[in-house]
C-alpha atoms as a PDB file:
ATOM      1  CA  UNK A   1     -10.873   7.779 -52.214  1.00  0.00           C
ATOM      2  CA  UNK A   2      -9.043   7.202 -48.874  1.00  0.00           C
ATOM      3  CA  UNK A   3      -7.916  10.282 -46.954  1.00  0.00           C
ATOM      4  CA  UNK A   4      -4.250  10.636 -45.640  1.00  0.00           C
ATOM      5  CA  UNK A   5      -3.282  12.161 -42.584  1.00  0.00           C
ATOM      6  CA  UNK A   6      -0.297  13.332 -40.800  1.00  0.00           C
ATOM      7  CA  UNK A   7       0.207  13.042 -37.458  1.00  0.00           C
ATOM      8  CA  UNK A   8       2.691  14.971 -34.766  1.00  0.00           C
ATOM      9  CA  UNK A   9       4.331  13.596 -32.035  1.00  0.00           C
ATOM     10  CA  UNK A  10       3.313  10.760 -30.207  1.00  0.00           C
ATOM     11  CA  UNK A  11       5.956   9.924 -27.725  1.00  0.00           C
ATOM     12  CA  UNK A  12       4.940   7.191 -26.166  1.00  0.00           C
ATOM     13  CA  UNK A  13       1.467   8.296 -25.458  1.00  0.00           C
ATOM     14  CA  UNK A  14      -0.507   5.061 -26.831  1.00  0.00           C
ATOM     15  CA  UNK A  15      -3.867   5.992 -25.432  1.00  0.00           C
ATOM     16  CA  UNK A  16      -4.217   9.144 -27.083  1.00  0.00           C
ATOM     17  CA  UNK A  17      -3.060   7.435 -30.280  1.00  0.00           C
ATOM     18  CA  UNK A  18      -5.307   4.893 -29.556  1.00  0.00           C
ATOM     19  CA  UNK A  19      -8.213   7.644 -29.174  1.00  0.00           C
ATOM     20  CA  UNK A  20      -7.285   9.951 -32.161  1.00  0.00           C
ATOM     21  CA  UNK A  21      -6.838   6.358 -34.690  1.00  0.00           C
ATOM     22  CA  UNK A  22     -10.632   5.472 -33.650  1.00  0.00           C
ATOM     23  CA  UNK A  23     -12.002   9.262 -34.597  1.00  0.00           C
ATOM     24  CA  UNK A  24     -10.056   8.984 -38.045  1.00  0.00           C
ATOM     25  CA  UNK A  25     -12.308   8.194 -40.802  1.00  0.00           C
ATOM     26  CA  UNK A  26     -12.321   4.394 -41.688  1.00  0.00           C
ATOM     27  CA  UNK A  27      -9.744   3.059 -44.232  1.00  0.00           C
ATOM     28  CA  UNK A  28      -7.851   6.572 -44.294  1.00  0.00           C
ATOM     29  CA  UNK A  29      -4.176   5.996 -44.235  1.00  0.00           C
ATOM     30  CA  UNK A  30      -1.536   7.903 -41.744  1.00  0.00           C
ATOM     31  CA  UNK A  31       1.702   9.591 -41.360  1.00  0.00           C
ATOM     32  CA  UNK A  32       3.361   9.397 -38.194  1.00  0.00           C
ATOM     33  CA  UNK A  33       5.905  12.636 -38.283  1.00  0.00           C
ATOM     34  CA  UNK A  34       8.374  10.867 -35.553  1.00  0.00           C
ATOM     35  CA  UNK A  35       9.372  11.127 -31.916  1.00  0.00           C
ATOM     36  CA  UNK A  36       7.325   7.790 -31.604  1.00  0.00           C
ATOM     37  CA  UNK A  37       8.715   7.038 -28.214  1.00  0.00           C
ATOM     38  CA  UNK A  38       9.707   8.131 -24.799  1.00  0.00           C
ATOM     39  CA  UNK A  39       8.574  10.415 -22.200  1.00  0.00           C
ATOM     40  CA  UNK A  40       5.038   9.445 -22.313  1.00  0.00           C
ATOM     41  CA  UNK A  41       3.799   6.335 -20.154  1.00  0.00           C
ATOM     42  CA  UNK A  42       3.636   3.729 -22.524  1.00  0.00           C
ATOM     43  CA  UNK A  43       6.459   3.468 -25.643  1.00  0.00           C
ATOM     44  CA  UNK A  44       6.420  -0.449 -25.474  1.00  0.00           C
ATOM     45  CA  UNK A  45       2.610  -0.408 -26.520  1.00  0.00           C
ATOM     46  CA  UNK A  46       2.894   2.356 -28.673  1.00  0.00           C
ATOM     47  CA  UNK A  47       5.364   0.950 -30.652  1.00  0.00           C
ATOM     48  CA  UNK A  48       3.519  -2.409 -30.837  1.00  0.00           C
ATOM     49  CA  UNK A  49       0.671  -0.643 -31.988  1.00  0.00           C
ATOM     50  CA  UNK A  50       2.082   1.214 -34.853  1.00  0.00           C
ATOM     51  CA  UNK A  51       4.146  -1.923 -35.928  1.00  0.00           C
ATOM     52  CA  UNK A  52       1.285  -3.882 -36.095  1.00  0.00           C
ATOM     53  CA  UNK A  53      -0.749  -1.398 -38.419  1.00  0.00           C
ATOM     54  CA  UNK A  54       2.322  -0.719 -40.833  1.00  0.00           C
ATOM     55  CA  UNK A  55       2.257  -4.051 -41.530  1.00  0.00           C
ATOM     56  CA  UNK A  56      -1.323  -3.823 -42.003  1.00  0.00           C
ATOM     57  CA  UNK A  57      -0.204  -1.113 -44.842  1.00  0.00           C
ATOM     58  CA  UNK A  58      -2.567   1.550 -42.928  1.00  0.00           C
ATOM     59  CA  UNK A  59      -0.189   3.619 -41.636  1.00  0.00           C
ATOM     60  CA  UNK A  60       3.843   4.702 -41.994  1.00  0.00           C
ATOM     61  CA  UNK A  61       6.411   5.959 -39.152  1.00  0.00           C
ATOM     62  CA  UNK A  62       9.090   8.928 -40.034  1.00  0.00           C
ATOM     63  CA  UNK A  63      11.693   8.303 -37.366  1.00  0.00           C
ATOM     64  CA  UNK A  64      12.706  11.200 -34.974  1.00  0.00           C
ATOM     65  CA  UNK A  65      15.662  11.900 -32.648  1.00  0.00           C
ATOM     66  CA  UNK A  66      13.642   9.964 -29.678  1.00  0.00           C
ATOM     67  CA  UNK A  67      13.265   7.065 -32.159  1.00  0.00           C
ATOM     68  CA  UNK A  68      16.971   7.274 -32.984  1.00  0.00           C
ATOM     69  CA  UNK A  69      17.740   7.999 -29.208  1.00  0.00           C
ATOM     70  CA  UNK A  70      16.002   4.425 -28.606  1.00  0.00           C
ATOM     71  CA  UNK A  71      18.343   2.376 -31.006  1.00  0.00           C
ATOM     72  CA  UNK A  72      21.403   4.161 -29.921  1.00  0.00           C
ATOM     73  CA  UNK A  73      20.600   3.242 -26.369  1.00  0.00           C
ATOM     74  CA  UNK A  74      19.813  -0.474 -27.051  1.00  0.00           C
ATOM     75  CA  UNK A  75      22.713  -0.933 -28.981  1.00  0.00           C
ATOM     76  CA  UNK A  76      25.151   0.137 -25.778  1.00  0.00           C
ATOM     77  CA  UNK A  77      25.758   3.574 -27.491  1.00  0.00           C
ATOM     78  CA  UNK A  78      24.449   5.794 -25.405  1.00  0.00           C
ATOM     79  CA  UNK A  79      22.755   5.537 -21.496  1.00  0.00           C
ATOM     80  CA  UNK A  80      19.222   6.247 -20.624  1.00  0.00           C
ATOM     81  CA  UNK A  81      18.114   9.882 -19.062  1.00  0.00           C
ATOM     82  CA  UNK A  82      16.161  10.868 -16.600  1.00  0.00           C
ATOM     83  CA  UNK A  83      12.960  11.579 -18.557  1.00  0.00           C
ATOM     84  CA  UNK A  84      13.220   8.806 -20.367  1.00  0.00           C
ATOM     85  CA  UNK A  85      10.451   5.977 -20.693  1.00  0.00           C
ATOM     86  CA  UNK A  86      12.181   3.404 -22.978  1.00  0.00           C
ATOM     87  CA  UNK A  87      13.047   0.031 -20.400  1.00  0.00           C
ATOM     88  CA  UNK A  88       9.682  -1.259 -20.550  1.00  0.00           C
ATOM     89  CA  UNK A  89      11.093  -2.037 -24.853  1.00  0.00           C
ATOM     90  CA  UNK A  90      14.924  -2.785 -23.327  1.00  0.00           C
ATOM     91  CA  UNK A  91      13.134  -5.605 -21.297  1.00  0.00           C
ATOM     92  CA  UNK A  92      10.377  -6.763 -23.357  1.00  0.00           C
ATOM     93  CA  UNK A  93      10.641 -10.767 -24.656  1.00  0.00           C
ATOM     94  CA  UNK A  94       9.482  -8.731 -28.561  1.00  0.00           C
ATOM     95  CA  UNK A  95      12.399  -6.264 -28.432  1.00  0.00           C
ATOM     96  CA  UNK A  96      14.230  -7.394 -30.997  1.00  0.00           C
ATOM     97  CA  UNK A  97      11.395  -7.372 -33.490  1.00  0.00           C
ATOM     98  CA  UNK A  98      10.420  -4.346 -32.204  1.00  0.00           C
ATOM     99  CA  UNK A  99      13.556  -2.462 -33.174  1.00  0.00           C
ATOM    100  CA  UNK A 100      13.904  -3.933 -35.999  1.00  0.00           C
ATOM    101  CA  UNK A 101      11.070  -2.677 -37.349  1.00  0.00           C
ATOM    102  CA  UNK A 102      11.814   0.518 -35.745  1.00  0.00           C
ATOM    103  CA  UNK A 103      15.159   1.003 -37.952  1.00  0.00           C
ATOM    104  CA  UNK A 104      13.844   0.162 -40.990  1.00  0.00           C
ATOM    105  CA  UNK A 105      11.360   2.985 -41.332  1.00  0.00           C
ATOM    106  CA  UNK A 106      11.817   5.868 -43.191  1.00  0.00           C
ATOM    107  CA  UNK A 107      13.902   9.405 -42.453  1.00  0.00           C
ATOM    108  CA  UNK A 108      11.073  11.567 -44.770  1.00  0.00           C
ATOM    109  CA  UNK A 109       8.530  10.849 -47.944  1.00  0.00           C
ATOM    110  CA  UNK A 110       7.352  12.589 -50.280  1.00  0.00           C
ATOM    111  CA  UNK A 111       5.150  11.844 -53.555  1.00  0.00           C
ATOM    112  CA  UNK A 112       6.423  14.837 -55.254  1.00  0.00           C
ATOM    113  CA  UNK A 113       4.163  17.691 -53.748  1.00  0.00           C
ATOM    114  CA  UNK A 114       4.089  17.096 -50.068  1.00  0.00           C
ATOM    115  CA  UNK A 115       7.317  16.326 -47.479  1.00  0.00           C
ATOM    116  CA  UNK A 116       7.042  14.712 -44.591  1.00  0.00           C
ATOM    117  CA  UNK A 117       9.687  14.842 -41.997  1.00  0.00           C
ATOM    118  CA  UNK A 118      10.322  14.886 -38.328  1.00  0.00           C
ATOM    119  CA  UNK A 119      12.068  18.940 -37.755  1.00  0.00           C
ATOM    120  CA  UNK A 120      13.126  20.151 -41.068  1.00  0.00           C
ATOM    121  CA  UNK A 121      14.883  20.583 -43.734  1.00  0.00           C
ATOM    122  CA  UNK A 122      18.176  21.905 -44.769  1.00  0.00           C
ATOM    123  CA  UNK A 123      17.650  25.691 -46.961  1.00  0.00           C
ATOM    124  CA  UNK A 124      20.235  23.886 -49.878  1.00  0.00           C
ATOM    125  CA  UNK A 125      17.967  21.079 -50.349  1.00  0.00           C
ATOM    126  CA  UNK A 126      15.143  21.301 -52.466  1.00  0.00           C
ATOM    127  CA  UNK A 127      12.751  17.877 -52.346  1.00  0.00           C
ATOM    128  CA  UNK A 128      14.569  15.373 -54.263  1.00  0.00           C
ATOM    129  CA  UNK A 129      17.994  16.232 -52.797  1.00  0.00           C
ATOM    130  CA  UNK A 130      15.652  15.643 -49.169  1.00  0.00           C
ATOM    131  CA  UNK A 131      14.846  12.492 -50.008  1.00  0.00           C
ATOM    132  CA  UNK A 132      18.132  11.253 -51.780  1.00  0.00           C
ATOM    133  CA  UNK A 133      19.693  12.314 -48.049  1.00  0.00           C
ATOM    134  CA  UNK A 134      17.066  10.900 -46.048  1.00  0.00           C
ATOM    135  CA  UNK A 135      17.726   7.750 -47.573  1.00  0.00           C
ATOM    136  CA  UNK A 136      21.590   7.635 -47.356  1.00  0.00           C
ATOM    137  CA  UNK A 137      20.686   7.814 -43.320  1.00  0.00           C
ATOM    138  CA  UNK A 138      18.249   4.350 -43.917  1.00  0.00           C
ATOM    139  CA  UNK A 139      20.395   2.349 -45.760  1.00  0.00           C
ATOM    140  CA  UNK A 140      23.138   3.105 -43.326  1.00  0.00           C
ATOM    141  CA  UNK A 141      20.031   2.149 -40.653  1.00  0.00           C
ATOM    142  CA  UNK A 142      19.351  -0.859 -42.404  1.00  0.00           C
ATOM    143  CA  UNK A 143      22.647  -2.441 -42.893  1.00  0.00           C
ATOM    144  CA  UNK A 144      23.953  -5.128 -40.190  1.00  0.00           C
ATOM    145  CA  UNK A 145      26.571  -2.749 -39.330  1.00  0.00           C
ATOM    146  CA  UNK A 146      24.231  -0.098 -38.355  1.00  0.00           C
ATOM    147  CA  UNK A 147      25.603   0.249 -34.899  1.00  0.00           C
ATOM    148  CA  UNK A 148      28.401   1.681 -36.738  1.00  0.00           C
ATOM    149  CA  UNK A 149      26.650   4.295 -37.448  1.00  0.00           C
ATOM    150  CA  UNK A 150      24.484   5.012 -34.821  1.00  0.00           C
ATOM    151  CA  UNK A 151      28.273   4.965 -32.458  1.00  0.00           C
ATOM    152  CA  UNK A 152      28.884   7.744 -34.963  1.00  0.00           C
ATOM    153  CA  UNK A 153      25.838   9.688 -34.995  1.00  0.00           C
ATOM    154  CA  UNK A 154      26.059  12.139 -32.351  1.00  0.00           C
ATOM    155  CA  UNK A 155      27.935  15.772 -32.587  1.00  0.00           C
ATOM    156  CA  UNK A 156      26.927  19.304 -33.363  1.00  0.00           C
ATOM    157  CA  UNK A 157      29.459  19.458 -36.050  1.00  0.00           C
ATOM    158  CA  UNK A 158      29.872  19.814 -39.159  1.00  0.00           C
ATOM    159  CA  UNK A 159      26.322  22.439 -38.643  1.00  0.00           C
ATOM    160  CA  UNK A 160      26.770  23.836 -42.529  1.00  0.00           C
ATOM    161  CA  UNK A 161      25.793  21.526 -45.199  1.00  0.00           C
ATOM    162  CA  UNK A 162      27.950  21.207 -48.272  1.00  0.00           C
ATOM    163  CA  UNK A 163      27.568  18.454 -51.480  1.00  0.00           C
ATOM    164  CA  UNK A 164      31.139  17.771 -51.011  1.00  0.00           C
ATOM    165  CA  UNK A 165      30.677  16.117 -47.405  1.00  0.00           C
ATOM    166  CA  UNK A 166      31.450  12.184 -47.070  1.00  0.00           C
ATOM    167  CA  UNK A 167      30.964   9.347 -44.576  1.00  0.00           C
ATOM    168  CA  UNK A 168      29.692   9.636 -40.918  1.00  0.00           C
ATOM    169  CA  UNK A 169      30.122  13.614 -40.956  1.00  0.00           C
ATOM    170  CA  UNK A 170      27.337  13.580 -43.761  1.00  0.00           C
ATOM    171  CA  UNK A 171      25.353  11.379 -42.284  1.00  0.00           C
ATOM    172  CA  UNK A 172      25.702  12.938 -39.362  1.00  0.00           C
ATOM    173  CA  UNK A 173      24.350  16.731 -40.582  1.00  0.00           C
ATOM    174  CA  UNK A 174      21.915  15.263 -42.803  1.00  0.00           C
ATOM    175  CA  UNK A 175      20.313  13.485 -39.168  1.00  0.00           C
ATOM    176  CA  UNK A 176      20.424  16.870 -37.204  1.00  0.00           C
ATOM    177  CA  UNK A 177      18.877  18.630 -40.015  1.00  0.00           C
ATOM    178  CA  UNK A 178      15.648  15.674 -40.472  1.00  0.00           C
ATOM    179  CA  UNK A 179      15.817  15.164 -36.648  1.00  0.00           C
ATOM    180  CA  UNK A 180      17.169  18.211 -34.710  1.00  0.00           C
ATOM    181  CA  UNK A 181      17.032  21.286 -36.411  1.00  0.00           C
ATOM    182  CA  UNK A 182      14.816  23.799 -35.331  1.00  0.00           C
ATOM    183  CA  UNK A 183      17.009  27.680 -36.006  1.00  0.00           C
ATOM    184  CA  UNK A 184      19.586  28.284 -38.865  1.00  0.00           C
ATOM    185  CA  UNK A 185      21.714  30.903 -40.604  1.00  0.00           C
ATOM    186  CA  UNK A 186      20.048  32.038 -43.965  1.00  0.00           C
ATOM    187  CA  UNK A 187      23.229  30.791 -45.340  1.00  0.00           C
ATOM    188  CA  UNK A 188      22.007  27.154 -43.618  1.00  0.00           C
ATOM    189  CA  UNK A 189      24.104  26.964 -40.312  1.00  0.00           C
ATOM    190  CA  UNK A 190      22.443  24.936 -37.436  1.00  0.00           C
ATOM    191  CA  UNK A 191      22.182  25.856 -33.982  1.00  0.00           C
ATOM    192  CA  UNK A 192      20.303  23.354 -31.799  1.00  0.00           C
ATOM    193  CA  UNK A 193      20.215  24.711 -27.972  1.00  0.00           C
ATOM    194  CA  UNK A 194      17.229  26.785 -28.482  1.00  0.00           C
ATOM    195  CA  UNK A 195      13.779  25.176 -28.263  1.00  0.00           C
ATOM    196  CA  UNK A 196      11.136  28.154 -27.947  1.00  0.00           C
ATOM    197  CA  UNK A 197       9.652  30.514 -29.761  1.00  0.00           C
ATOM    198  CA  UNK A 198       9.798  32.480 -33.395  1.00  0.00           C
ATOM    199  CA  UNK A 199      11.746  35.204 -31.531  1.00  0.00           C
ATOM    200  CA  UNK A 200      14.169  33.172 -29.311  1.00  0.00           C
ATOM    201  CA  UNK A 201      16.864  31.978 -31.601  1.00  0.00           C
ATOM    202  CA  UNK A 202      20.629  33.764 -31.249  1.00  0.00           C
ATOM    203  CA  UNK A 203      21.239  36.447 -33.230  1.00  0.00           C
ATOM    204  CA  UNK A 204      21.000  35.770 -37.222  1.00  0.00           C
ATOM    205  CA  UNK A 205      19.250  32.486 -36.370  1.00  0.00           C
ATOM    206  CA  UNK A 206      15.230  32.011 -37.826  1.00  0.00           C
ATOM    207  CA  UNK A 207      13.470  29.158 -37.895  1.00  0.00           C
ATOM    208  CA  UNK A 208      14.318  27.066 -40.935  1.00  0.00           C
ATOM    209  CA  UNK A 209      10.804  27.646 -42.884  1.00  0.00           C
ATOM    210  CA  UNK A 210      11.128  31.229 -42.538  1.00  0.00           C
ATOM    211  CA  UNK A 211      14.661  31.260 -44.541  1.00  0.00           C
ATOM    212  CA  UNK A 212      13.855  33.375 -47.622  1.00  0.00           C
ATOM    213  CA  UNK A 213      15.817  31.361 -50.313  1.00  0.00           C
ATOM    214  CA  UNK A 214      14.711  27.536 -48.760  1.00  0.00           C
ATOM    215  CA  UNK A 215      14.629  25.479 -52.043  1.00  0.00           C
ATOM    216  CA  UNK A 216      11.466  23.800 -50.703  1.00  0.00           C
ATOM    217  CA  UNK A 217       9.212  26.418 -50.510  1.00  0.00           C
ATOM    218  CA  UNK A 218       7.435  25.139 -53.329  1.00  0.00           C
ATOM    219  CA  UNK A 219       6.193  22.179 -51.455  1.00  0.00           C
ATOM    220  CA  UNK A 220       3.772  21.263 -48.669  1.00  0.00           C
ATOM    221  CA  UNK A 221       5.806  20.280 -45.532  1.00  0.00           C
ATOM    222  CA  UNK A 222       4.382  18.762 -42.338  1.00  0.00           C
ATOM    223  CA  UNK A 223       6.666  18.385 -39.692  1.00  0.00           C
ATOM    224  CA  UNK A 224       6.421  17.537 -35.803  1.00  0.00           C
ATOM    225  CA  UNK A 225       9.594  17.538 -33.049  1.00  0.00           C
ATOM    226  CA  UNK A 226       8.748  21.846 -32.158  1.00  0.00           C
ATOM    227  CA  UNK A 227       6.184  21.850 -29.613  1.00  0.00           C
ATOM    228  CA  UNK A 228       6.458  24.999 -28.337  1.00  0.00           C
ATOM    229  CA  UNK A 229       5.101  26.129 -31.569  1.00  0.00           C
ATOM    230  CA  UNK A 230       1.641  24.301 -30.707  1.00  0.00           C
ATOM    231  CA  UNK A 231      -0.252  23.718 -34.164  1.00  0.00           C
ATOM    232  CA  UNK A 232       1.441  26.130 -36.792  1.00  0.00           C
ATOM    233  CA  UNK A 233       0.213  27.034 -40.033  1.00  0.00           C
ATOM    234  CA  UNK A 234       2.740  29.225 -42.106  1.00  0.00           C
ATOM    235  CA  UNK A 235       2.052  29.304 -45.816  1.00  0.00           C
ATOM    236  CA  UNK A 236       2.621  25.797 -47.183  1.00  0.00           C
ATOM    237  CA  UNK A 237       4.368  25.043 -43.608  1.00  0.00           C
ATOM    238  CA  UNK A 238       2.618  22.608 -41.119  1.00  0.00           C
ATOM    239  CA  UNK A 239       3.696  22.214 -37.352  1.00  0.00           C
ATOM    240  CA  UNK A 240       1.610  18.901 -35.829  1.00  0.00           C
ATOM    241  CA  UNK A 241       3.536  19.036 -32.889  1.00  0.00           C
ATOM    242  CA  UNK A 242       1.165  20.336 -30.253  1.00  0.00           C
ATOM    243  CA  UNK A 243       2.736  18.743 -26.886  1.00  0.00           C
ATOM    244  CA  UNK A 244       0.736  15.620 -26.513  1.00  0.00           C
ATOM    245  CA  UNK A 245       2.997  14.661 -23.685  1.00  0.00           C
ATOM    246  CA  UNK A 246       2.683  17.613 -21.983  1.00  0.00           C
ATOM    247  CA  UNK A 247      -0.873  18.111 -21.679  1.00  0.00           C
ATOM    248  CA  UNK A 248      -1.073  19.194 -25.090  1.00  0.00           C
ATOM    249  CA  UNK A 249      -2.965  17.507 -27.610  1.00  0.00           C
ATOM    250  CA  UNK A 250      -2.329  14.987 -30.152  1.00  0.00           C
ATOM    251  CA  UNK A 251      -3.104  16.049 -33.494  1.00  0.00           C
ATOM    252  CA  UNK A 252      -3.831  14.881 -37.130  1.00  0.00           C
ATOM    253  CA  UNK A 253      -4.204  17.248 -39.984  1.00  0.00           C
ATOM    254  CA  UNK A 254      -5.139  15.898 -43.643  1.00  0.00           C
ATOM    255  CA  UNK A 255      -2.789  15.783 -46.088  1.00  0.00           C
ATOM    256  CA  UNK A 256      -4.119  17.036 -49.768  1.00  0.00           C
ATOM    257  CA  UNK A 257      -3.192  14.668 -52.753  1.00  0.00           C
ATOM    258  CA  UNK A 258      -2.772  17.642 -54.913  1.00  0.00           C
ATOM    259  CA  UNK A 259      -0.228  19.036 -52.878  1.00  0.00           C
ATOM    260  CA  UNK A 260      -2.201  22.770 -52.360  1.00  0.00           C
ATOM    261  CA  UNK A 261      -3.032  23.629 -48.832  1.00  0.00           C
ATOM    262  CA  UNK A 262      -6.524  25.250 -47.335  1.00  0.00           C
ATOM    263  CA  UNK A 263      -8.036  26.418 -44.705  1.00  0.00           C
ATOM    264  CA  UNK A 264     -10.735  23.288 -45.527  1.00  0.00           C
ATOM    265  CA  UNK A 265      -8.137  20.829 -44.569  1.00  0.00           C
ATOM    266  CA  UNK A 266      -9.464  18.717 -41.643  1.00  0.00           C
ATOM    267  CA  UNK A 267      -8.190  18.720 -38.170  1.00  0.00           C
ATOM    268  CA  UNK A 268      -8.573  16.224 -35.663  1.00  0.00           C
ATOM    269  CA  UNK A 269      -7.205  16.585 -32.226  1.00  0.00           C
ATOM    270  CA  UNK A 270      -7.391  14.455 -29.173  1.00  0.00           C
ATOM    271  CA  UNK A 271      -6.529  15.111 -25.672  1.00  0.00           C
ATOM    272  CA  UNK A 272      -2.757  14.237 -24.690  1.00  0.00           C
ATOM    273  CA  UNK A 273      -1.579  13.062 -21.578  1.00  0.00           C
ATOM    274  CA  UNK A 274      -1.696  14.848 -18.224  1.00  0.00           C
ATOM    275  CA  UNK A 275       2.308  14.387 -17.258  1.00  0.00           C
ATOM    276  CA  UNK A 276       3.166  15.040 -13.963  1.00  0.00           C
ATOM    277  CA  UNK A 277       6.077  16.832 -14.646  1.00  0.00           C
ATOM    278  CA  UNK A 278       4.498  19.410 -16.557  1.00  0.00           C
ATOM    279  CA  UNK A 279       4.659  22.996 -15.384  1.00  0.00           C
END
């Protein structure tokens, strides 16, 4: 039986996702955990790469907020920044394929045991109410009138989930939460400024996996977007992100069918890219 991997943040570095797809065992299948694109030197090739083995069913691509940051800029909605790598895909003759594809992957997946998202998860939602929001946010992706949403998509607010929220406001907090969130309240409140540590949220703010009533807890999560954390194993919580386009690494760790994690779970890392920016 084929082995399935996860796999943290790319971001645009396509040789070392070229390198760590050649030391995965043959006909294994793979998890990309989002933040496909941008900052790294190539996100046009990257993203042709990973199209081209979806569609060879081999792999799957959870989007992150640099993958969403991509569509919002193409469609006019928001302007490029100064770290940004993304105009080599503005300009490319294949860019409308390209995103496409791009908007029509998935927000999270799950078989029942193990999640798979780009930052987190919400403390309300256990693993069906995940998915059920994770796929409001792709049909609203996949529509025609998707720019609609994307024009919408932005804002801190509302940063406290509730069942009774409607239209772009819930789509909006159910994004930040699969996209964004890194701190909350126990009670479930979002704060998204800080980007370090355990330690370095405001006051009454923990990381979202460490609040003590999360729904989830009974399943195996993977999740990239928190780099600072390097490769974290908490309980049944996995961090992949381990700064591959920082001079990190770029890391895949194996994904058990059964849903019960080990210490026997294979690792493989390769190097990431040597940005010149980084301190």
């Amino acid at each position: 039986m084929s082995k399935i991997y996860a796999v943290g943040d790319i971001q645009g570095c396509a040789p070392s996702l070229k390198a760590l797809v050649k030391k995965l065992p043959a006909k294994s299948k793979v998890i990309f955990l989002g933040d496909l694109v941008n900052r790294g030197p190539d996100s046009l090739d990257t993203l042709r790469y990973l199209k081209r083995l979806q569609e060879e069913q081999r792999i799957e691509c959870i989007l992150g907020n640099h993958d969403l940051h991509l569509l919002a800029v193409d469609a006019g909605i928001r302007m490029t920044k100064g770290l940004d790598t993304l105009r080599p895909i503005l300009d490319a003759p294949d860019k409308a394929d390209l995103i496409h594809w791009l908007r029509h992957r998935p927000m999270a997946l799950s078989n029942g045991k193990v999640l798979t998202v780009h930052a987190g998860v919400l403390p309300q939602w256990d693993l069906q109410q995940t998915i059920e929001c994770a796929q409001e946010v792709e049909k609203a992706l996949r529509k025609k009138s998707y720019k609609d949403f994307l024009a919408n998509m932005y804002g801190n607010t509302p940063n406290k989930w509730s069942n009774s929220l409607k239209g772009y406001d819930r789509l909006r907090i159910i994004t930040n939460a699969l996209t964004r969130i890194r701190f909350c309240t126990p009670a479930g409140m979002m704060e998204f400024e800080s980007k370090e540590g355990f330690g370095d949220g405001p006051k009454g703010y923990i990381p979202w996996f460490k609040v003590p009533k999360r729904k989830t807890k009974g399943a195996l999560i993977y999740f990239g977007h928190w780099s600072t954390l390097g490769l974290l194993r908490q309980g049944n919580v996995i961090g992949l992100d381990t700064g591959c386009v920082w001079g990190g690494k770029l890391t895949a760790m194996e994904i058990p069918e059964s849903g019960k994690t080990s210490k026997a779970l294979e690792i493989i890392q390769v190097p990431g890219y040597d940005h010149p920016l980084r301190m």
